[in-house]
Protein backbone atom coordinates (compact mmCIF):
# COMPACT_ATOMS: atom_id res chain seq x y z
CA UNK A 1 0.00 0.00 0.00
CA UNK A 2 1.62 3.70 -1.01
CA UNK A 3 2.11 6.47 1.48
CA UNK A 4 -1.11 8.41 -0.50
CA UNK A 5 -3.53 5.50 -0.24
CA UNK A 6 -2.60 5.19 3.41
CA UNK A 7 -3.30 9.16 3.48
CA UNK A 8 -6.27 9.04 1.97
CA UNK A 9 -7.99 6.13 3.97
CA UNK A 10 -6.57 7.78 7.07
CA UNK A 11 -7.83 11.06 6.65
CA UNK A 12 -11.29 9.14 5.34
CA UNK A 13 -11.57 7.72 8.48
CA UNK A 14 -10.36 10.61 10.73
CA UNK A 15 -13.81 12.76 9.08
CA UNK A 16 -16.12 9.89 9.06
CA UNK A 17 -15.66 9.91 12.56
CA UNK A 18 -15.15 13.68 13.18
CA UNK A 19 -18.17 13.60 11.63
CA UNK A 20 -20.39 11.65 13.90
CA UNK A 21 -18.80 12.92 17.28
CA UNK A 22 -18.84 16.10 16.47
CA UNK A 23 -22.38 16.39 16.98
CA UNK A 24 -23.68 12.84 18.55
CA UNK A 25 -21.61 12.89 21.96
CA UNK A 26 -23.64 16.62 23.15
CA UNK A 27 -26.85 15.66 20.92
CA UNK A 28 -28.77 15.05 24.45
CA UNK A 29 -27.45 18.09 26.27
CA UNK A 30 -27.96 19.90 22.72
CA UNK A 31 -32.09 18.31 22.59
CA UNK A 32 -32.51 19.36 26.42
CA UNK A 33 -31.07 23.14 26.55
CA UNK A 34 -31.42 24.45 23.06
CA UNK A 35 -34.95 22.86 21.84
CA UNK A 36 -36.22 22.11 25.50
CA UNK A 37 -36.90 18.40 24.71
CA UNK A 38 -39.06 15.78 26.58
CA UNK A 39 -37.52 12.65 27.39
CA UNK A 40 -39.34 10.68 24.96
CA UNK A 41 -39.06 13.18 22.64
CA UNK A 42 -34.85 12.60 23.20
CA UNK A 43 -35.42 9.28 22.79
CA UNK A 44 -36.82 9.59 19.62
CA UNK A 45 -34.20 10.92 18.52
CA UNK A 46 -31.57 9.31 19.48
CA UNK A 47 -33.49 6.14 17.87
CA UNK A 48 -32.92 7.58 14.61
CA UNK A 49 -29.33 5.97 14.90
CA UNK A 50 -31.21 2.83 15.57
CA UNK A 51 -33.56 2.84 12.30
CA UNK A 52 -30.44 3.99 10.32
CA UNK A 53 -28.98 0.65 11.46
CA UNK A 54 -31.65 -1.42 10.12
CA UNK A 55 -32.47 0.61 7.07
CA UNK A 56 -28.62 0.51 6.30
CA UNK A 57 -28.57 -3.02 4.80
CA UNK A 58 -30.73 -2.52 2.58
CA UNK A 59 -28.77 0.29 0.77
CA UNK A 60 -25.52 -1.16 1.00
CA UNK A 61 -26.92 -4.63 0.24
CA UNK A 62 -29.43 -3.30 -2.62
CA UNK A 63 -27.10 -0.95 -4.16
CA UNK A 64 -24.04 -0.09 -2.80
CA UNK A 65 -23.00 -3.55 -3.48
CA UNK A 66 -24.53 -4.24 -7.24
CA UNK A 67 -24.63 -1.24 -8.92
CA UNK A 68 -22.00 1.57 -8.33
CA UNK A 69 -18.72 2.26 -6.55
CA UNK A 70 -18.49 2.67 -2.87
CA UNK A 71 -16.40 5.81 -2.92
CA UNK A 72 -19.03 7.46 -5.13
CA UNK A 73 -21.75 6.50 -2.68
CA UNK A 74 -20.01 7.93 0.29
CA UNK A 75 -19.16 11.08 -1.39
CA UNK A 76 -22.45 11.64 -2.58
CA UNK A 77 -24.39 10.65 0.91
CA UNK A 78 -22.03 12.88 2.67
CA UNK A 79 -22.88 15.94 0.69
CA UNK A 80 -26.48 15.22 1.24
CA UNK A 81 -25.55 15.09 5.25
CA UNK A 82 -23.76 18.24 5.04
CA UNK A 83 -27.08 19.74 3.91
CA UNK A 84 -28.85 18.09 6.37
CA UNK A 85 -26.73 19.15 8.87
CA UNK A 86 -26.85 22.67 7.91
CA UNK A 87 -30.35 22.20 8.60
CA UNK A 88 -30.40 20.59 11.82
CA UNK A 89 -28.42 23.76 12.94
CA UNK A 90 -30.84 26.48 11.42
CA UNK A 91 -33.53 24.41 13.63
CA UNK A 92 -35.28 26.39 16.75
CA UNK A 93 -37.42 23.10 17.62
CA UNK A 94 -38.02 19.35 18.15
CA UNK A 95 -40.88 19.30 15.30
CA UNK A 96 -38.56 20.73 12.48
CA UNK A 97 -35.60 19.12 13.88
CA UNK A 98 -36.86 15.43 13.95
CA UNK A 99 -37.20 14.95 10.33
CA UNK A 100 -33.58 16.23 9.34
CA UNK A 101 -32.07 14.02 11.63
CA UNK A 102 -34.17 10.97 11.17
CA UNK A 103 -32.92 10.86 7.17
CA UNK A 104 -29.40 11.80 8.08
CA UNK A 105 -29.01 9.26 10.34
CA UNK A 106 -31.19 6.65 7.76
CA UNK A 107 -27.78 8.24 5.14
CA UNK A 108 -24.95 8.06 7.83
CA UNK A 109 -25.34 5.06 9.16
CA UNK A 110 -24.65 2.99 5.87
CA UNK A 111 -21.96 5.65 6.00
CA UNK A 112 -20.01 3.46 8.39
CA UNK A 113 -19.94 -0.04 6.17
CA UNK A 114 -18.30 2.19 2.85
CA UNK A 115 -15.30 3.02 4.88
CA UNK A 116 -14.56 -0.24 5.66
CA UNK A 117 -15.35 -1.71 2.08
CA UNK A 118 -12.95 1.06 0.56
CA UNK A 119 -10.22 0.34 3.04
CA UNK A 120 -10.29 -3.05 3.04
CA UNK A 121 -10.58 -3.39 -1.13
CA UNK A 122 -6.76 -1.49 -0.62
CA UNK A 123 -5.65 -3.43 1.90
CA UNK A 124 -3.43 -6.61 1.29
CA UNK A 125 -3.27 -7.74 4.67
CA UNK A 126 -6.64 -6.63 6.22
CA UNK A 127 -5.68 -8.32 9.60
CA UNK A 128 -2.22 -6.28 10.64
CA UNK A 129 -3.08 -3.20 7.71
CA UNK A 130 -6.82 -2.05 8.81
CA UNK A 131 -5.78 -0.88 12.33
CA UNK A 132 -3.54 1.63 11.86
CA UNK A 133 -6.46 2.97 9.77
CA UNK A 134 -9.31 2.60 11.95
CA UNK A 135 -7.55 4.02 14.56
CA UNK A 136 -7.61 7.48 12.90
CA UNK A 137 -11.45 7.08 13.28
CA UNK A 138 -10.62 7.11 16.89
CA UNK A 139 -8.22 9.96 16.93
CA UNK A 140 -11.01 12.00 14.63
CA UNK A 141 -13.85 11.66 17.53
CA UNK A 142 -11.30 12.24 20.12
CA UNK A 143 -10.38 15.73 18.43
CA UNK A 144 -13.79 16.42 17.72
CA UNK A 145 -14.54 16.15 21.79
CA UNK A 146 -11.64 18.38 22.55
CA UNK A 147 -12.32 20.90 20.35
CA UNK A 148 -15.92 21.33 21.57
CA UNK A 149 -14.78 21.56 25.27
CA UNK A 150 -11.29 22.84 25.08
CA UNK A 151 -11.26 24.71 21.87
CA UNK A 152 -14.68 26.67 21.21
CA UNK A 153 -15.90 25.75 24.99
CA UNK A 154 -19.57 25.50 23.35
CA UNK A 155 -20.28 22.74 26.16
CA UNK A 156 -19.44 25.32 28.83
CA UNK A 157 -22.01 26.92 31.38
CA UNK A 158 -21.69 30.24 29.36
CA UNK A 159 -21.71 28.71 25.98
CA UNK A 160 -24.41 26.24 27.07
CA UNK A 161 -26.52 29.61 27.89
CA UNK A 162 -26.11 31.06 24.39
CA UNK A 163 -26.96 28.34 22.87
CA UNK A 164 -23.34 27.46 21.62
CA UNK A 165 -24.17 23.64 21.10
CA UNK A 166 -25.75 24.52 17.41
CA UNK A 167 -22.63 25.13 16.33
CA UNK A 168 -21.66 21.27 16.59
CA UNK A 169 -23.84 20.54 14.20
CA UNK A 170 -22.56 23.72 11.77
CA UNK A 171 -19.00 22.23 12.08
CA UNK A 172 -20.21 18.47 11.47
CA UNK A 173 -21.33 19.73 8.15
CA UNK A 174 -18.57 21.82 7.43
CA UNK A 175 -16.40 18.50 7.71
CA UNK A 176 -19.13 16.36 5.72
CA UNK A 177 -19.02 18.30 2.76
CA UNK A 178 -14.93 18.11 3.02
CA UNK A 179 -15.56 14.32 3.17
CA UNK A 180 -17.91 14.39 0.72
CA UNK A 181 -16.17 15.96 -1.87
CA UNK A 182 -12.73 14.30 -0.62
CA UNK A 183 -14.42 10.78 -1.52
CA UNK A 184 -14.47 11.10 -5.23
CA UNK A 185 -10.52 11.18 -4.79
CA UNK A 186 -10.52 7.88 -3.25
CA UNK A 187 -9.17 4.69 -4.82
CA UNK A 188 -12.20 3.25 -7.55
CA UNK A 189 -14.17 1.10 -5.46
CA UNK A 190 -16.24 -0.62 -8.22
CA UNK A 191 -18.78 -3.41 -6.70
CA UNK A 192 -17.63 -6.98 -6.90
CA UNK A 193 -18.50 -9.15 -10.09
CA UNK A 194 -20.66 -12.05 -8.66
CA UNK A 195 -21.67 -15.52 -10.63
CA UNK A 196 -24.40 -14.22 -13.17
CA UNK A 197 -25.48 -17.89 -12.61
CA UNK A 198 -26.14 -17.66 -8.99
CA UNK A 199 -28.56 -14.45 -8.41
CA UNK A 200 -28.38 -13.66 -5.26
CA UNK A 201 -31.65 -14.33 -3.20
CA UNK A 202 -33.44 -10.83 -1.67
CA UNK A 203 -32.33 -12.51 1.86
CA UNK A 204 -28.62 -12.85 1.14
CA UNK A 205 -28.89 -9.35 0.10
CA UNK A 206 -30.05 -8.22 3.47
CA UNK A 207 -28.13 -10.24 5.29
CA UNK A 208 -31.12 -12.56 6.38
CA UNK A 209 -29.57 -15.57 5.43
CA UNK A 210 -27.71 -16.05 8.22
CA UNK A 211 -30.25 -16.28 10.38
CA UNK A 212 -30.21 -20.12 10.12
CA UNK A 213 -27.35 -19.43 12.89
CA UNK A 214 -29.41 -19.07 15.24
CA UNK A 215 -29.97 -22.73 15.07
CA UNK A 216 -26.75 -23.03 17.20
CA UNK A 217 -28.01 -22.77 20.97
CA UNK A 218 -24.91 -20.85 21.88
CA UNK A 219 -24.92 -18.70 19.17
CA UNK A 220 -28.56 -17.84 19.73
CA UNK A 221 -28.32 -16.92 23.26
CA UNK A 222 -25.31 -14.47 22.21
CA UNK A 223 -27.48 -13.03 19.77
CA UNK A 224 -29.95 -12.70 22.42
CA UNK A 225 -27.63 -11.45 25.07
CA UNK A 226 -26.45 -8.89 22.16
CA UNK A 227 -29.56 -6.95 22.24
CA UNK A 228 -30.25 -7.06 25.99
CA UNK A 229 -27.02 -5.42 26.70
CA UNK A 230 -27.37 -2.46 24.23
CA UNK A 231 -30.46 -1.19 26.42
CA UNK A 232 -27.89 -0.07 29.18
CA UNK A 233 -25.45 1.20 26.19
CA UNK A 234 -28.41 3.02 25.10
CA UNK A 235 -28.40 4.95 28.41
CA UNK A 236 -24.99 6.41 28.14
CA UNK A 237 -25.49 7.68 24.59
CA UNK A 238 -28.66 9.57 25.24
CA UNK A 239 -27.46 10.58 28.75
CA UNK A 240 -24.37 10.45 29.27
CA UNK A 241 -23.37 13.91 28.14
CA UNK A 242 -26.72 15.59 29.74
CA UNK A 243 -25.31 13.72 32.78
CA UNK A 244 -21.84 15.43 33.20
CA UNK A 245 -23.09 18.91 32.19
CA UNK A 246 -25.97 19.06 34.61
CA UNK A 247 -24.15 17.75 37.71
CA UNK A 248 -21.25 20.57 36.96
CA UNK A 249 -18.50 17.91 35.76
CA UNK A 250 -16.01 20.81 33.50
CA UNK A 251 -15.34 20.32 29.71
CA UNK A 252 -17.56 17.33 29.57
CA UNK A 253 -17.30 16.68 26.47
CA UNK A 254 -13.50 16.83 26.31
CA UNK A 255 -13.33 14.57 29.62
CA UNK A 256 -15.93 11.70 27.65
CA UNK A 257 -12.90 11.37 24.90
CA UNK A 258 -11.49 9.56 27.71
CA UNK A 259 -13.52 7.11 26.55
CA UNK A 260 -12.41 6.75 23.01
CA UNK A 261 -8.62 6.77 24.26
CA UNK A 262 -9.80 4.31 26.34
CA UNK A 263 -11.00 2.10 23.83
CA UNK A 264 -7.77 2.62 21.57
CA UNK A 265 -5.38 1.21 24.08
CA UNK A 266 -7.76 -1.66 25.05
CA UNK A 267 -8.20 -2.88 21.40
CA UNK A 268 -4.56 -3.26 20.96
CA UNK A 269 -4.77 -5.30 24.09
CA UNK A 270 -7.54 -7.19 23.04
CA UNK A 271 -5.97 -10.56 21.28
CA UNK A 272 -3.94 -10.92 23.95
CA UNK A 273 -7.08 -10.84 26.55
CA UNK A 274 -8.91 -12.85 24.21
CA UNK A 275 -6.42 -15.22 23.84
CA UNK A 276 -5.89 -15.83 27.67
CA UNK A 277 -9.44 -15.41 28.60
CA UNK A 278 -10.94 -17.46 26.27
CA UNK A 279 -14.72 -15.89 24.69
CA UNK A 280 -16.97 -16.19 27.40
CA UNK A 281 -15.07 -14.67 30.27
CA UNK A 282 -13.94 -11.96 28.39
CA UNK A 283 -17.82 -10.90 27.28
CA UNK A 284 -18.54 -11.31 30.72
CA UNK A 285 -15.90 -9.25 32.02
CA UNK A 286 -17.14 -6.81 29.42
CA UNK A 287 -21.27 -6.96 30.80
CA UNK A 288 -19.65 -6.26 34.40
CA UNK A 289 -17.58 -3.40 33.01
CA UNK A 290 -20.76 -1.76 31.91
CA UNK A 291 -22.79 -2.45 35.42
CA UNK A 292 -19.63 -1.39 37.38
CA UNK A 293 -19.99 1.78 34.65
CA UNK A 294 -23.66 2.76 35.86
CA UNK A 295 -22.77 2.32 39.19
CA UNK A 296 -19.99 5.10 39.74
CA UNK A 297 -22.11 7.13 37.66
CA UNK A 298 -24.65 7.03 39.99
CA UNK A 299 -22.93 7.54 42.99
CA UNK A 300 -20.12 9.68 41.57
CA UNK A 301 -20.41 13.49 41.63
CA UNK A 302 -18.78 16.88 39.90
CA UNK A 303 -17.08 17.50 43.29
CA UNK A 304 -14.56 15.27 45.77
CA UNK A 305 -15.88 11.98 44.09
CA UNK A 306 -15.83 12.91 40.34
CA UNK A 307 -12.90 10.38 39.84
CA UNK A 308 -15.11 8.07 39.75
CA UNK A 309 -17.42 9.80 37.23
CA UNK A 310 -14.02 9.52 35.34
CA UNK A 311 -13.35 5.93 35.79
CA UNK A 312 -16.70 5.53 34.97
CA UNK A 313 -16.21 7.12 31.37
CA UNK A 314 -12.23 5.41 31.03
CA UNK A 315 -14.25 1.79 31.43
CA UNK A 316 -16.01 2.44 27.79
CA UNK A 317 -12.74 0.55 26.18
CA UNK A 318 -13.67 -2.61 28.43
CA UNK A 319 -17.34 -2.04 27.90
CA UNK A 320 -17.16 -1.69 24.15
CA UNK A 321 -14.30 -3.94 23.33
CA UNK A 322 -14.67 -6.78 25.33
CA UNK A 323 -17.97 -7.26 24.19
CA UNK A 324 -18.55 -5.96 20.55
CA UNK A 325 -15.35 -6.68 18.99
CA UNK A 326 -14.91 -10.04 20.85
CA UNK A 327 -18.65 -10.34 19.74
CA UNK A 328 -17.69 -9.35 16.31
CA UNK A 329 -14.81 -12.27 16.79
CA UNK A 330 -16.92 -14.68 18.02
CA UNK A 331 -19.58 -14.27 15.19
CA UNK A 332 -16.91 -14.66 11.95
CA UNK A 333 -15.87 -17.81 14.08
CA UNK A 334 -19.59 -19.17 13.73
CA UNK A 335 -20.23 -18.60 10.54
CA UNK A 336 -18.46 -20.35 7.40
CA UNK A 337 -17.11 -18.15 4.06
CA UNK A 338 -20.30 -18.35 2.72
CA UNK A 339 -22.38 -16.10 5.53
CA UNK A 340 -19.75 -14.11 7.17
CA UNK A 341 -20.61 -10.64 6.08
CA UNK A 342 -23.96 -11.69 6.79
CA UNK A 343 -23.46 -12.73 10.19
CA UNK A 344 -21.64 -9.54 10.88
CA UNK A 345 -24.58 -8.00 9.38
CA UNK A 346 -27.31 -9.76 11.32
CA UNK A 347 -25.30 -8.72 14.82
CA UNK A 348 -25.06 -5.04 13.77
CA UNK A 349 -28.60 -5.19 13.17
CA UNK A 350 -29.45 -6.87 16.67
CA UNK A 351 -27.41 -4.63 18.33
CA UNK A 352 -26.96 -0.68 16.72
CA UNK A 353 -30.49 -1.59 15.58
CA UNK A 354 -32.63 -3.35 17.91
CA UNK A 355 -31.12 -3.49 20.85
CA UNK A 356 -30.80 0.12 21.05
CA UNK A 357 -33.75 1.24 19.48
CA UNK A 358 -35.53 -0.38 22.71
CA UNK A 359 -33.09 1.10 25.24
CA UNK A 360 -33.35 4.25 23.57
CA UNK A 361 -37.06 3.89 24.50
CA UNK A 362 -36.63 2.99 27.80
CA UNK A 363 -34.39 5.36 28.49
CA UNK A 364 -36.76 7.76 27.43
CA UNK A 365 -39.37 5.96 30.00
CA UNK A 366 -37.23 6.14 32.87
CA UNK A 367 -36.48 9.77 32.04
CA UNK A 368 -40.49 10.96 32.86
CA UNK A 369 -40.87 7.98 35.39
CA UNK A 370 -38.34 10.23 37.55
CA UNK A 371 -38.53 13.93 36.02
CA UNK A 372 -40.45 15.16 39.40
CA UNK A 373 -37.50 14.01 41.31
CA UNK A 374 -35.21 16.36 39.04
CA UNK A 375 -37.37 19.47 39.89
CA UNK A 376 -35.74 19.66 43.59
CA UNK A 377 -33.01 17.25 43.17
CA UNK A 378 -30.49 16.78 39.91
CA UNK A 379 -28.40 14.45 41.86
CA UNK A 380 -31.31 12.12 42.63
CA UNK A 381 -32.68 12.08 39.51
CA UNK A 382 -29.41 11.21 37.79
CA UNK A 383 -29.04 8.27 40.38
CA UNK A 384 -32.19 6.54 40.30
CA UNK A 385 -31.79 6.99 35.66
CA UNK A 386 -28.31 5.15 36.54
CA UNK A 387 -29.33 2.60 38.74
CA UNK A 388 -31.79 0.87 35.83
CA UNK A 389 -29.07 0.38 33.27
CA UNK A 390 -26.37 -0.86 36.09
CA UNK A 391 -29.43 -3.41 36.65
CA UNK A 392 -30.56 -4.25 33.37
CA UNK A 393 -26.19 -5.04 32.38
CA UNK A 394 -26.05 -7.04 35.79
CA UNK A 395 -28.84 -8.89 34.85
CA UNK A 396 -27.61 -9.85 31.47
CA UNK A 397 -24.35 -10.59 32.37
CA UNK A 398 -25.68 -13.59 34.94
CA UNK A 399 -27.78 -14.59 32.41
CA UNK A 400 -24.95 -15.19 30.07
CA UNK A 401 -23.18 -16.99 32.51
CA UNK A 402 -25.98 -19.63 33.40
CA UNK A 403 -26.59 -20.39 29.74
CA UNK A 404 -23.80 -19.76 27.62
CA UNK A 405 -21.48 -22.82 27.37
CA UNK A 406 -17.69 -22.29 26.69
CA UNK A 407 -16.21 -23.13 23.55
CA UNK A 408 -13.18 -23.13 21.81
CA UNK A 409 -13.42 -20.42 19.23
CA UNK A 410 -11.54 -21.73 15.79
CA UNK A 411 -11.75 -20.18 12.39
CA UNK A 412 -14.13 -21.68 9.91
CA UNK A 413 -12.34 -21.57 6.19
CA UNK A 414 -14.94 -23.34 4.46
C-alpha cells in the first residue's frame, strides 16, 4: 500500500468519525437546553441511529453492493448530510428538527460499512493493515470532543446559555461536505462481479440468510444477550453527556474522549485478553464493566468523588471492546465463508439496531418515570436513571453466565 492510499484512507476515516462525534456525543445536552426536549421526545431521537442501522442493509446490500462504486456512494451521501446538517443547525425546535435528523441518520449510518469496504478493497493484509487505519477514526472523535470543550468551549455553562451547542452541528457539516467531496478522490471502489449464474436471493442481500445461525443454541443466546445489553449502552449515549453537564463535571465533552482513548489502548490489548481469557469470560468481564460503569455514575459526583465519574467514562474501552469486537470475533468464528458478512450483518442489526432502538425507549421511559424528582433534586434524579441500566447489564451478564457454554473459538475456512 503507497504512502497516499494510506493518506487518503486515514484522513477518510479521521472525518467519518469527526463527523459523527462532532455532533452525537452533546446531541442530548444539545435536545434538552437548546430545543427544551421531553424525554421521549430525546429518545426519539436518538433512535434515529437505531432505524439507520436497520435501514442501512438494505442500501448497501441493494445498491451499494450491485450497482456503483463505494467511494461514489459515500461522497455523494455525505454531501447530502452536510445539507442536512446545515439544517439541523438552522432548527429552533423538536418538530422541524426530527425529520432532518431521522434521514441523516437513515444516510450516515450505511456511512459506516463504505469506509470499511474502501479500506479493506486497498488493503493486502486486512488483519495487521486495517488498524492503523481505523484508529484514525478514533483519533477523529477524540479531536472532535476536545475541540468542543477545550477549543470553542460550546459545552461550557456560558456557551451552554447562548446556545453554543448549534454550532456542533454547523461544524459536522462543514467537515461532511470536506468528506464528501474528498471521496471522489478515493481509490475506484467498483462493486464486486458475482456468478451471473447464482442471483443472489433478496435474503442474502439483506443479510437474512444467516439467520439459520441461530440454530446453534450458543450462538442464539449471544445473539440474544447482544440486544439485551445495548439497552444499558443506550443509556450512556442519550445521557451520558446531559449527565456530566448538569451535575457541573467541567469540559464534559473533552473529559468523555477519555472514553475513546480508552478504547484505543484496550483494542490493541484485546488478542492478547482474548487469547488468555478465552470468549466467554472476556464478554462477561465486558457486561460487568458496563454495570460497574452505571454504578460510579450514579454515585459519583462533579465535586470530591468525580474520579469516579471519570473511571466511569475510562471503562467504555472494556465495555465496548470486550464485548462488541470479541462479539464481532466470536460471530466470523460461527459462521463459514459463505455467511460471514452476513453474520456480521445480522449482529449489527441486533445490536446498533434493535437493541438500542428499545433502550433508547426505555431510556426515554425512565427519564419521565423520575422527572419530578429532578425538579428539587439533579443528583437524585441522575441516580435513580443510573441505577436501571447498572441493573438491566447485571442482569444480562448472569444470564450469560448460566446459559452460555464455553467453547473453543476456531476459524471456519470453508
Amino acid at each position: 500500500m503507497s504512502k497516499s492510499v494510506r493518506f487518503k484512507l486515514s484522513f477518510m476515516m479521521f472525518l467519518e468519525f469527526f463527523i459523527w462525534g462532532a455532533w452525537f456525543v452533546t446531541l442530548g445536552t444539545f435536545l434538552i437546553q437548546n430545543l427544551q426536549a421531553e424525554p421521549f421526545q430525546i429518545s426519539n431521537v436518538f433512535s434515529t441511529q437505531s432505524l439507520g442501522a436497520i435501514i442501512a442493509p438494505f442500501i448497501i446490500g441493494m445498491i451499494a453492493d450491485r450497482y456503483f462504486n463505494a467511494e461514489r456512494i459515500l461522497g455523494i451521501l455525505h454531501l447530502i448530510g452536510a445539507f442536512l446538517m446545515f439544517q439541523m443547525y438552522k432548527s429552533t425546535d423538536i418538530a422541524t428538527f426530527y425529520p432532518y435528523v431521522l434521514v441523516y441518520m437513515i444516510l450516515y449510518m450505511p456511512t459506516l460499512a463504505l469506509v470499511n469496504s474502501v479500506s479493506f478493497r486497498q488493503l493486502s493484509n486486512p488483519e495487521t493493515q486495517f488498524s492503523s487505519i481505523r484508529v484514525w477514526g478514533t483519533i477523529g472523535w477524540i479531536i472532535a470532543g476536545l475541540a468542543i470543550s477545550f477549543l470553542f468551549r460550546w459545552d461550557s455553562p456560558e456557551g451552554a446559555q447562548e446556545g453554543a451547542l448549534r454550532n456542533t452541528f454547523l461544524m459536522a457539516g462543514i467537515a461532511s461536505a470536506v468528506l464528501g467531496l474528498f471521496s471522489f478522490l478515493l481509490p475506484k471502489t467498483p462493486p464486486i462481479k458475482v456468478d451471473t449464474a447464482e442471483k443472489p436471493s433478496f435474503a442474502s442481500i439483506i443479510g437474512l440468510d444467516a439467520v439459520k445461525l441461530l440454530k446453534d443454541r450458543n450462538f442464539l443466546i449471544f445473539f440474544i444477550s447482544s440486544i439485551l445489553i445495548c439497552i444499558p449502552l443506550a443509556f450512556y449515549y442519550s445521557n451520558a453527556n446531559p449527565f456530566l453537564v448538569e451535575i457541573g463535571l467541567s469540559n464534559a465533552t473533552g473529559k468523555m474522549a477519555i472514553g475513546q482513548v480508552s478504547e484505543a489502548a484496550f483494542l490493541l490489548l484485546l488478542p492478547v485478553l482474548f487469547v488468555r481469557f478465552g470468549f466467554k469470560k472476556t464478554i462477561l468481564i465486558g457486561m460487568l464493566a458496563w454495570a460497574i460503569r452505571y454504578l460510579l455514575f450514579a454515585y459519583g459526583n462533579a465535586g470530591d468523588l468525580s474520579f469516579m465519574l471519570i473511571i466511569g467514562i475510562a471503562l467504555h474501552g472494556i465495555c465496548y471492546d470486550f464485548f462488541f469486537v470479541s462479539g464481532q470475533i466470536y460471530t466470523d468464528s460461527k459462521a463459514g465463508v459463505k455467511y460471514k458478512s452476513a453474520a456480521q450483518g445480522l449482529i449489527t442489526l441486533a445490536t446498533y439496531g434493535i437493541g438500542q432502538l428499545i433502550g433508547f425507549w426505555v431510556a426515554g421511559y425512565i427519564g419521565t418515570m423520575y422527572a419530578d424528582i429532578k425538579s428539587t433534586d439533579v443528583a437524585a434524579f441522575w441516580q435513580q436513571v443510573w441505577l436501571v441500566p447498572a441493573g438491566i447489564a447485571f442482569i444480562v451478564m448472569i444470564l450469560f453466565m448460566i446459559f452460555f457454554k464455553n467453547e473453543k473459538i476456531e476459524n471456519k475456512k470453508v
